[in-house]
N, C-alpha and C. Protein backbone atom coordinates (compact mmCIF):
# COMPACT_ATOMS: atom_id res chain seq x y z
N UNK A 1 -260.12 26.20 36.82
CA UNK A 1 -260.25 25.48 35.58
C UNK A 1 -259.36 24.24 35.64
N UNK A 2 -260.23 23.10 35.64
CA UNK A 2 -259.12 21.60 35.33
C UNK A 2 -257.92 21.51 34.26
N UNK A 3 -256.61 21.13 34.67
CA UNK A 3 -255.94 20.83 33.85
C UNK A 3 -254.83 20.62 34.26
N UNK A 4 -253.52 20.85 33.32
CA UNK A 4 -252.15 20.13 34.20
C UNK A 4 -251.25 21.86 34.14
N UNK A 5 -250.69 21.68 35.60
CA UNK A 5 -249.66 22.89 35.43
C UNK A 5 -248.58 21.84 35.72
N UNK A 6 -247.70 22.58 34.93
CA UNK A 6 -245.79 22.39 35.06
C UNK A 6 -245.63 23.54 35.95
N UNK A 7 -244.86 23.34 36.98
CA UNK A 7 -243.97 23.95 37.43
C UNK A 7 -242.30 23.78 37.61
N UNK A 8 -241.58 25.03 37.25
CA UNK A 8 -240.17 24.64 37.40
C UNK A 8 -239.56 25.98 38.20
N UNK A 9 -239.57 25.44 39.65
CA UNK A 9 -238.71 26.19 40.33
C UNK A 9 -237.02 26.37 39.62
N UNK A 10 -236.46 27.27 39.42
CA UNK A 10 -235.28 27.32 38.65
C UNK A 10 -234.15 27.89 39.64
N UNK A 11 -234.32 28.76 40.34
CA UNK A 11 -233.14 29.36 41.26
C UNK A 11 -233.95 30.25 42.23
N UNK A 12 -232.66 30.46 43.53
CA UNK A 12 -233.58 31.23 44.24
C UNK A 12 -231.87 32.06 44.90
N UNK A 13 -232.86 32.89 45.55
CA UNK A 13 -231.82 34.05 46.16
C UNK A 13 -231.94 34.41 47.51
N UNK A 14 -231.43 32.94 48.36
CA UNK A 14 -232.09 33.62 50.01
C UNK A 14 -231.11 34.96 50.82
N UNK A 15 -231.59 35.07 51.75
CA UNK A 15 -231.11 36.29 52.51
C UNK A 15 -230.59 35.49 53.95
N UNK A 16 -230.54 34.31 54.05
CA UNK A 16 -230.12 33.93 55.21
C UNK A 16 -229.51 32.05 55.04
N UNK A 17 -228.99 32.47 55.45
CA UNK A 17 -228.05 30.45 55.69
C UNK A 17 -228.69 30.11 56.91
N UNK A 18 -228.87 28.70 57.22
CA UNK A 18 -229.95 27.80 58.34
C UNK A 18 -228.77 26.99 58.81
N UNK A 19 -227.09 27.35 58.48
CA UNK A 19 -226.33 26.95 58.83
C UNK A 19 -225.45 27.89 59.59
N UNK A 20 -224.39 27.27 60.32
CA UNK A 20 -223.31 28.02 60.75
C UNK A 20 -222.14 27.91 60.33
N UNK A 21 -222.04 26.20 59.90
CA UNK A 21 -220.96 25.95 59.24
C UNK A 21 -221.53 25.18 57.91
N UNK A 22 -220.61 25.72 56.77
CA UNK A 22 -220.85 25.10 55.61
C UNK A 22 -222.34 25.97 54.94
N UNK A 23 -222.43 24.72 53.44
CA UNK A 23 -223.39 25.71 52.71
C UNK A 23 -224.57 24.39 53.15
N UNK A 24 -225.37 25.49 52.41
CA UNK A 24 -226.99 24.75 52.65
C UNK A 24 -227.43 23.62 51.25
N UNK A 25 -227.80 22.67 51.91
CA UNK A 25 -227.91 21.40 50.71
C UNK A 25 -229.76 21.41 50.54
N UNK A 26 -230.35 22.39 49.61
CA UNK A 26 -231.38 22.85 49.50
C UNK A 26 -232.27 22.26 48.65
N UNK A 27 -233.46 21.84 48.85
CA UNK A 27 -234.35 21.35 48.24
C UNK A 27 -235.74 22.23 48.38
N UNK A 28 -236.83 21.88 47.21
CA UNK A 28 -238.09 22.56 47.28
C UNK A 28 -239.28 21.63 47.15
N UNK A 29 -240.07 21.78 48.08
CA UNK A 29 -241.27 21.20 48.15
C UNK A 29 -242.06 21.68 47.33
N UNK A 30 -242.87 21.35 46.43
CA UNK A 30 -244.72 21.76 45.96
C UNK A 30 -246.08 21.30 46.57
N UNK A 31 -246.53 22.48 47.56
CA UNK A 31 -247.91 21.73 48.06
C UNK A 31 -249.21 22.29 46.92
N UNK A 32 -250.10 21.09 46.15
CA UNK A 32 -251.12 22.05 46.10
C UNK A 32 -252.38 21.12 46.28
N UNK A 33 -253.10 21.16 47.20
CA UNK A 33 -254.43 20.87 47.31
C UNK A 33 -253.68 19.50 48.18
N UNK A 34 -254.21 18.45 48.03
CA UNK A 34 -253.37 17.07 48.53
C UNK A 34 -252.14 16.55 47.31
N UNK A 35 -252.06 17.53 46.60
CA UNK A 35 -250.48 16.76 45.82
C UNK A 35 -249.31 17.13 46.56
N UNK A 36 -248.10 16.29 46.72
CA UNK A 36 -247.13 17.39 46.75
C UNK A 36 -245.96 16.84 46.14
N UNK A 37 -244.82 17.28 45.85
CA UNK A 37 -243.53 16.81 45.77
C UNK A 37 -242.88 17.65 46.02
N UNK A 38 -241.05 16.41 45.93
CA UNK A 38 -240.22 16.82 46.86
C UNK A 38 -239.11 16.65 45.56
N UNK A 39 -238.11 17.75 45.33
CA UNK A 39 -237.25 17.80 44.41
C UNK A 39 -236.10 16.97 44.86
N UNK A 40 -234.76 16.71 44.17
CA UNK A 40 -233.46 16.82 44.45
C UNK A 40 -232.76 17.60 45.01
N UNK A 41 -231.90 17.15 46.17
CA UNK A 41 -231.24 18.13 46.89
C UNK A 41 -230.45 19.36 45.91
N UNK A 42 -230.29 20.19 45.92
CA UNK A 42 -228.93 21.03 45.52
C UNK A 42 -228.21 21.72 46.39
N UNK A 43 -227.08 20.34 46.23
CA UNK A 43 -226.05 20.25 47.21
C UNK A 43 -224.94 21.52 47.60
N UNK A 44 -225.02 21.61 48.35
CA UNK A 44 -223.98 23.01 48.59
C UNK A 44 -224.33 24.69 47.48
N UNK A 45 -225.71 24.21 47.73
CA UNK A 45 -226.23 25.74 46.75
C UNK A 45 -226.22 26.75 47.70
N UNK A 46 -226.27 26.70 48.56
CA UNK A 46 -225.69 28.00 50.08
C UNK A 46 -227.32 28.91 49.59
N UNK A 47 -226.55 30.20 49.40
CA UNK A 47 -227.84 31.02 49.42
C UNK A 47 -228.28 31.25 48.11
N UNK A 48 -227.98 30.81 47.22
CA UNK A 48 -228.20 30.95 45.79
C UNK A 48 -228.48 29.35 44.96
N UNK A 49 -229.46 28.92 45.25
CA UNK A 49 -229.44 27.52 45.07
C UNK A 49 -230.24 27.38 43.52
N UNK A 50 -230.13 26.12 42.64
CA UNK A 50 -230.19 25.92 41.85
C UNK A 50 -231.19 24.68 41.53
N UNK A 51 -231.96 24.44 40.57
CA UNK A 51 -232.80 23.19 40.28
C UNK A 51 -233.02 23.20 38.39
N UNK A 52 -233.06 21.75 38.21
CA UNK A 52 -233.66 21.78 36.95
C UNK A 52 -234.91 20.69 36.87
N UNK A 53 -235.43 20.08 37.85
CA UNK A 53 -236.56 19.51 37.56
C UNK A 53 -237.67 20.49 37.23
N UNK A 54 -238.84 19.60 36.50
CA UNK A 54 -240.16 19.90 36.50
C UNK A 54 -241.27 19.08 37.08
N UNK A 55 -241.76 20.01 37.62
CA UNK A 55 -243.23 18.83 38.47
C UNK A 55 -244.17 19.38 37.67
N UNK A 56 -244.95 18.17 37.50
CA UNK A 56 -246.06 17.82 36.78
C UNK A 56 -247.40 18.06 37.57
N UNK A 57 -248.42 18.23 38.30
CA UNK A 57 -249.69 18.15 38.62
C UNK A 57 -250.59 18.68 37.79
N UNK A 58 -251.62 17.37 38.58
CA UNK A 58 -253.17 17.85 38.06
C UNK A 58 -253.83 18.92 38.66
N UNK A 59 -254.26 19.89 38.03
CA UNK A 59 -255.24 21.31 38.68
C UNK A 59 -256.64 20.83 38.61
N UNK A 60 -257.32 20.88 39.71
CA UNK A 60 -258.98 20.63 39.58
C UNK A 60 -259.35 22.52 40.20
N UNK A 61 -259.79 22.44 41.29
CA UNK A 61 -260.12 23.39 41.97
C UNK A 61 -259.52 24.33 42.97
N UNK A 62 -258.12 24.12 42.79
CA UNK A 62 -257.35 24.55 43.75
C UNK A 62 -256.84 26.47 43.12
N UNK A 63 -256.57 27.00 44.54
CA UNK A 63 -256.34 28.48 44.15
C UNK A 63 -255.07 28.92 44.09
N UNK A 64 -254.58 28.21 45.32
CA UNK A 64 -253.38 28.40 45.54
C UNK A 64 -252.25 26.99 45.69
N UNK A 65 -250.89 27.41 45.14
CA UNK A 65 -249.68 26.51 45.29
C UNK A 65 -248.82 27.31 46.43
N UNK A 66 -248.16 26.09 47.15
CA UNK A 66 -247.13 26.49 48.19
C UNK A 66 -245.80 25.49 47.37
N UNK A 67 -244.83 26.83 47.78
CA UNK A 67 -243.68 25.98 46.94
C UNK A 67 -242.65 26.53 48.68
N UNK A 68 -242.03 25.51 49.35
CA UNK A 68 -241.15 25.64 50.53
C UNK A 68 -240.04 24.99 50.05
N UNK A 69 -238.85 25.65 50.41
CA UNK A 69 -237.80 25.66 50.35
C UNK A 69 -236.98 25.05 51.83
N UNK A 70 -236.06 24.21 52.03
CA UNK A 70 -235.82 23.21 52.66
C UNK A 70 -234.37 23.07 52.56
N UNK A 71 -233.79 23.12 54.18
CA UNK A 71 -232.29 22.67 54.29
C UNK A 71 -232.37 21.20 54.96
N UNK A 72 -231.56 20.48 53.68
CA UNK A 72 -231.40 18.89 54.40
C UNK A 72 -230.33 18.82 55.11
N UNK A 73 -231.24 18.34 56.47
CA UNK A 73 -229.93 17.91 57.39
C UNK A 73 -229.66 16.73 57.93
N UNK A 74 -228.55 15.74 57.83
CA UNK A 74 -228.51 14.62 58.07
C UNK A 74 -229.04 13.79 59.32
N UNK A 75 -228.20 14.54 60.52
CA UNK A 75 -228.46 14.18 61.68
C UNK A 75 -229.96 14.42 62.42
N UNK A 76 -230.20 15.72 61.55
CA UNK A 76 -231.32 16.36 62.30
C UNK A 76 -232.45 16.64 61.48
N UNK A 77 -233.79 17.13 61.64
CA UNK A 77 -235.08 17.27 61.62
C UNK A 77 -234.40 18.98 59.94
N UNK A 78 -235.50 18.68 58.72
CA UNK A 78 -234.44 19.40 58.05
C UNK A 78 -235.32 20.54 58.53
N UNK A 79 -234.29 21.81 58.11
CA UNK A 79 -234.84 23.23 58.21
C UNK A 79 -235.74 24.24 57.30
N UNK A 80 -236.67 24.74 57.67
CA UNK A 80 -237.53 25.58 56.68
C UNK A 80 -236.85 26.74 56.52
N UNK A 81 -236.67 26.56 55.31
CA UNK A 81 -235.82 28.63 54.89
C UNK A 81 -236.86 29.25 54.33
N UNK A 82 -237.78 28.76 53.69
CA UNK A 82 -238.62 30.12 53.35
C UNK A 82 -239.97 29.11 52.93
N UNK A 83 -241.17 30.02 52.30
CA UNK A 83 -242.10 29.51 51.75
C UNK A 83 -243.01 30.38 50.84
N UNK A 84 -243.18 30.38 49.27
CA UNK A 84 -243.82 31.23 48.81
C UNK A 84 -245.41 30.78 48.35
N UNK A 85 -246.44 31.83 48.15
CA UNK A 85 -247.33 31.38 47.82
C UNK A 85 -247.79 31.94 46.20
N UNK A 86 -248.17 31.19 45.43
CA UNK A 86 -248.30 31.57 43.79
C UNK A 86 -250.16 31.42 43.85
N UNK A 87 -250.73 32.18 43.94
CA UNK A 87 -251.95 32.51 43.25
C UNK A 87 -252.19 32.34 41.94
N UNK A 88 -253.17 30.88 41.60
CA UNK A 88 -253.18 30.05 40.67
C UNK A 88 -254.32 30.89 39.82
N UNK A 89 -255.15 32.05 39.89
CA UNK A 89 -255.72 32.49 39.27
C UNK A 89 -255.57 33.19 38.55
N UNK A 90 -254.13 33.67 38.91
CA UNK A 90 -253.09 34.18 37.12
C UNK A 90 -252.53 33.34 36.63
N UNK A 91 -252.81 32.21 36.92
CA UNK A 91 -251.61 31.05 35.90
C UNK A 91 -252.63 31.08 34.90
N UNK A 92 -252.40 31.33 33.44
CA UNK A 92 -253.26 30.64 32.11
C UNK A 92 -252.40 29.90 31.67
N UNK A 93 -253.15 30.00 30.09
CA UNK A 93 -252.59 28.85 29.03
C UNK A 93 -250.61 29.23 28.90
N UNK A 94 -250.39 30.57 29.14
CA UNK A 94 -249.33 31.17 28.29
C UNK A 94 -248.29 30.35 29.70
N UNK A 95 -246.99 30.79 29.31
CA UNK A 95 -245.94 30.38 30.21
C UNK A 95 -245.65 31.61 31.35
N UNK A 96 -245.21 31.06 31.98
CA UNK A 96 -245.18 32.28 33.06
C UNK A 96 -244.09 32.33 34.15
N UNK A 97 -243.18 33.36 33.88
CA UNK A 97 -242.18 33.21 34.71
C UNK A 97 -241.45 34.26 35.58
N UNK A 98 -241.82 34.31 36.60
CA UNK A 98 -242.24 35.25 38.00
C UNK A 98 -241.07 34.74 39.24
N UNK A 99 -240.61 35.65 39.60
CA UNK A 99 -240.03 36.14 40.97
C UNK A 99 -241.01 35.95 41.81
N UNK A 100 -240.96 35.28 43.05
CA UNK A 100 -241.80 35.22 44.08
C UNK A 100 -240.82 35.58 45.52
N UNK A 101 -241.69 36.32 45.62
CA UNK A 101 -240.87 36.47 47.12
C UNK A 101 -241.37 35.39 48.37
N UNK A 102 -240.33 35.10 49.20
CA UNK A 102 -239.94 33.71 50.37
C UNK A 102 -240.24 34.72 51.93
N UNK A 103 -240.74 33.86 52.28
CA UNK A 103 -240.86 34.24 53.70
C UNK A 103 -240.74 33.63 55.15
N UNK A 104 -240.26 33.13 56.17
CA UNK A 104 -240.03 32.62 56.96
C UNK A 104 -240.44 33.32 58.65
N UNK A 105 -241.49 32.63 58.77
CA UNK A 105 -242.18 33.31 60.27
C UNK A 105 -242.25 34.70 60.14
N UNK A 106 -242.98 35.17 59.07
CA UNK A 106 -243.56 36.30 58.44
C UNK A 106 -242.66 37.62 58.25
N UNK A 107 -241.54 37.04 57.72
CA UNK A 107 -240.16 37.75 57.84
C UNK A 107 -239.73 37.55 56.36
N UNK A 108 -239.08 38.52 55.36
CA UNK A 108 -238.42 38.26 54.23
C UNK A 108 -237.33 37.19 54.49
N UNK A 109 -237.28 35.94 53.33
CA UNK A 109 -235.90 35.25 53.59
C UNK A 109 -235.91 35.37 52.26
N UNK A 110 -235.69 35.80 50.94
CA UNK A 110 -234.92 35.74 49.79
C UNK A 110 -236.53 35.69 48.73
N UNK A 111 -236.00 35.54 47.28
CA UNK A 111 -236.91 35.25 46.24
C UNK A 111 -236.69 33.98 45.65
N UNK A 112 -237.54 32.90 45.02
CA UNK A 112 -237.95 31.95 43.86
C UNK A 112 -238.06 32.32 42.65
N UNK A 113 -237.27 32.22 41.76
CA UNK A 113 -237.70 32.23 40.25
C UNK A 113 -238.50 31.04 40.17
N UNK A 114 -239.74 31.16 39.27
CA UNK A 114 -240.21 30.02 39.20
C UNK A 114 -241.10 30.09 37.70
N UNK A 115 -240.75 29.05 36.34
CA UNK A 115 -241.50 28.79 35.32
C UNK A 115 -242.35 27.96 35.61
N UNK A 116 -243.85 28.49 34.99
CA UNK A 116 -245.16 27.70 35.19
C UNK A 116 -245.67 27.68 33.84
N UNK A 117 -246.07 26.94 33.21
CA UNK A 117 -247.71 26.70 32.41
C UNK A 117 -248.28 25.87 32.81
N UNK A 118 -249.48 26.49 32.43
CA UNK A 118 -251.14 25.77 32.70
C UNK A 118 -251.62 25.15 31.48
N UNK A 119 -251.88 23.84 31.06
CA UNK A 119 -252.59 23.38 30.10
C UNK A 119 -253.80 23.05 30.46
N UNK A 120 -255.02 23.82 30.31
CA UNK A 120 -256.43 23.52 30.27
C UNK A 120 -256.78 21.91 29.48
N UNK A 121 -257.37 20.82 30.28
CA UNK A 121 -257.99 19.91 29.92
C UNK A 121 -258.86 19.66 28.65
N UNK A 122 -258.44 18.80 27.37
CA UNK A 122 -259.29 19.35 26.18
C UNK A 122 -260.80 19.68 26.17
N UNK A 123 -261.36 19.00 27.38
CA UNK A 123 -262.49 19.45 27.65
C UNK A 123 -263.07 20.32 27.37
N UNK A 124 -261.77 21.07 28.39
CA UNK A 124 -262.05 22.78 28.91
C UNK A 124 -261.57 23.67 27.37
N UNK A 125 -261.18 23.29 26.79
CA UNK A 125 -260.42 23.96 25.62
C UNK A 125 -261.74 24.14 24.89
N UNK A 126 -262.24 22.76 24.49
CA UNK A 126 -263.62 22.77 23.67
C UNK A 126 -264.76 23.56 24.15
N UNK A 127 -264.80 23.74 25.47
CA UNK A 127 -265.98 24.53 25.98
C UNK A 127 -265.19 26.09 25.78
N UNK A 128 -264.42 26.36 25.66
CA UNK A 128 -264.03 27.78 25.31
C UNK A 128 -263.86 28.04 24.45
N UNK A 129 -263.54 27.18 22.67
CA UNK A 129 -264.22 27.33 22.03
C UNK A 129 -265.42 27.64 21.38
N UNK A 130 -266.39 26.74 22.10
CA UNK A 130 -267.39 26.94 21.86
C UNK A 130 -268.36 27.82 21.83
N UNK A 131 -267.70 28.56 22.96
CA UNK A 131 -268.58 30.10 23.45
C UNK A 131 -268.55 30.66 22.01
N UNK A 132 -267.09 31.48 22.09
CA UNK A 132 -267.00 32.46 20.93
C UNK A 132 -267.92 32.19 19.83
N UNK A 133 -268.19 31.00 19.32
CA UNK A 133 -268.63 30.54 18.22
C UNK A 133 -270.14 30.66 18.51
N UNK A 134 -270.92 30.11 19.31
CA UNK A 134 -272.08 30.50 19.82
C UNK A 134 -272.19 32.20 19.51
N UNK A 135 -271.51 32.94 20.33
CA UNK A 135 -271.65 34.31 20.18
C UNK A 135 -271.68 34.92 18.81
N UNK A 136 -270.76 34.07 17.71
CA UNK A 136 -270.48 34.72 16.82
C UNK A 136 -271.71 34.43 15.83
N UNK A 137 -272.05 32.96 15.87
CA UNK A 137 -273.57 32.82 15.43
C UNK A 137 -274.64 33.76 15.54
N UNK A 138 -274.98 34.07 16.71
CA UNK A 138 -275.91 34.91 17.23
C UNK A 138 -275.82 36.05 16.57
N UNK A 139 -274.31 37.02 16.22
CA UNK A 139 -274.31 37.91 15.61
C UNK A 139 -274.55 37.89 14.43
N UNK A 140 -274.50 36.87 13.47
CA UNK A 140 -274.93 36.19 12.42
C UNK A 140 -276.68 36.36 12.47
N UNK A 141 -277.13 35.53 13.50
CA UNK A 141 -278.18 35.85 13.30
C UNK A 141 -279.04 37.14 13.39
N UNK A 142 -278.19 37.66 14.13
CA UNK A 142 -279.31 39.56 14.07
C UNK A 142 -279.50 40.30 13.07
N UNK A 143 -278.14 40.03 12.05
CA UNK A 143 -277.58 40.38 10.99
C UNK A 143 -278.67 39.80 9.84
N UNK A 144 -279.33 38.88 9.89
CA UNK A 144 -279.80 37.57 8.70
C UNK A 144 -281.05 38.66 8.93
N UNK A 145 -281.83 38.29 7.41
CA UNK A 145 -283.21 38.43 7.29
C UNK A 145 -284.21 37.44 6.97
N UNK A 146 -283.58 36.29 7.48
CA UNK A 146 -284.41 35.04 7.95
C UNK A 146 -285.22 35.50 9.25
N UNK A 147 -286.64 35.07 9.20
CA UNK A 147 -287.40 35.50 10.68
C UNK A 147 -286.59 34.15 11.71
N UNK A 148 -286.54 34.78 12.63
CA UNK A 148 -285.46 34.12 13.56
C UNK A 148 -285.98 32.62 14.31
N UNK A 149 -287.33 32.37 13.97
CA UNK A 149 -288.25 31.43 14.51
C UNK A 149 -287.96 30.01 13.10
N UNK A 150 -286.98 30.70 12.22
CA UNK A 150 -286.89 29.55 11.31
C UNK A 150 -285.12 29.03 10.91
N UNK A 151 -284.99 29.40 11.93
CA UNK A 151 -283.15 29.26 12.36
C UNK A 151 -282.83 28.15 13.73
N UNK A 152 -282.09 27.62 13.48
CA UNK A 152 -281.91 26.83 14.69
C UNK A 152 -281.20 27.98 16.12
């Protein structure tokens, strides 16, 4: 269903440091379909890292979001600590805020808290309106003792 999800990765709880020395300066990616973004570092969040942005995208047809988690490293190429996947066919209208578990080369590395809503496109709002109301007509009409050939 078209429309806009918020997502707000909020904290996470890894099981492993991508360092040896020092804490991990952690950021999170959002892939979904060809969108993606890239948050603010949180600097020295080690294994318990922290965020308060929200990303914005448009939903057309997509099923699934990838949200990866990321150690920035100056000198070097940064490191993947984990990556979760959120199955967009439970996101609705309501807010939604879920533990996801992280994984790294098909191995547990920690969990994502992550707040989502989905706002359906008014489009889509009006066509789901509309049903019920259709339906509820109809029951209207079985009900009527108008012959049904003189009803719209």
């Amino acid at each position: 269903m078209p429309g806009t999800l918020s997502i707000r990765p909020i904290e996470a709880r890894l099981t492993h440091n991508t360092r040896i020395l020092g804490s991990m300066d952690t950021y999170y990616q959002v892939l979904m379909g060809y969108q993606s973004f890239r948050s603010k570092l949180c600097l020295k969040g080690g294994k318990n890292p922290h965020w308060d942005s929200v990303v914005t995208l448009k939903k057309s047809d997509e099923n699934v979001l990838y949200i990866e988690l990321k150690d920035h490293r100056t000198a070097t190429t940064d490191k993947t600590i984990g990556v979760c996947q959120v199955d967009l066919d439970n996101v609705r209208e309501n807010e939604k805020l879920e533990w996801y578990p992280l994984y790294f080369e098909e191995k547990p590395a920690g969990e994502l808290l992550v707040n989502m809503v989905f706002s359906p496109d008014e489009s889509e709002k009006s066509n789901e309106k509309s049903e019920p109301q259709k339906e509820e007509l109809s029951k209207v009409k079985e009900g009527c003792s108008i012959p049904k050939d003189k009803y719209v």
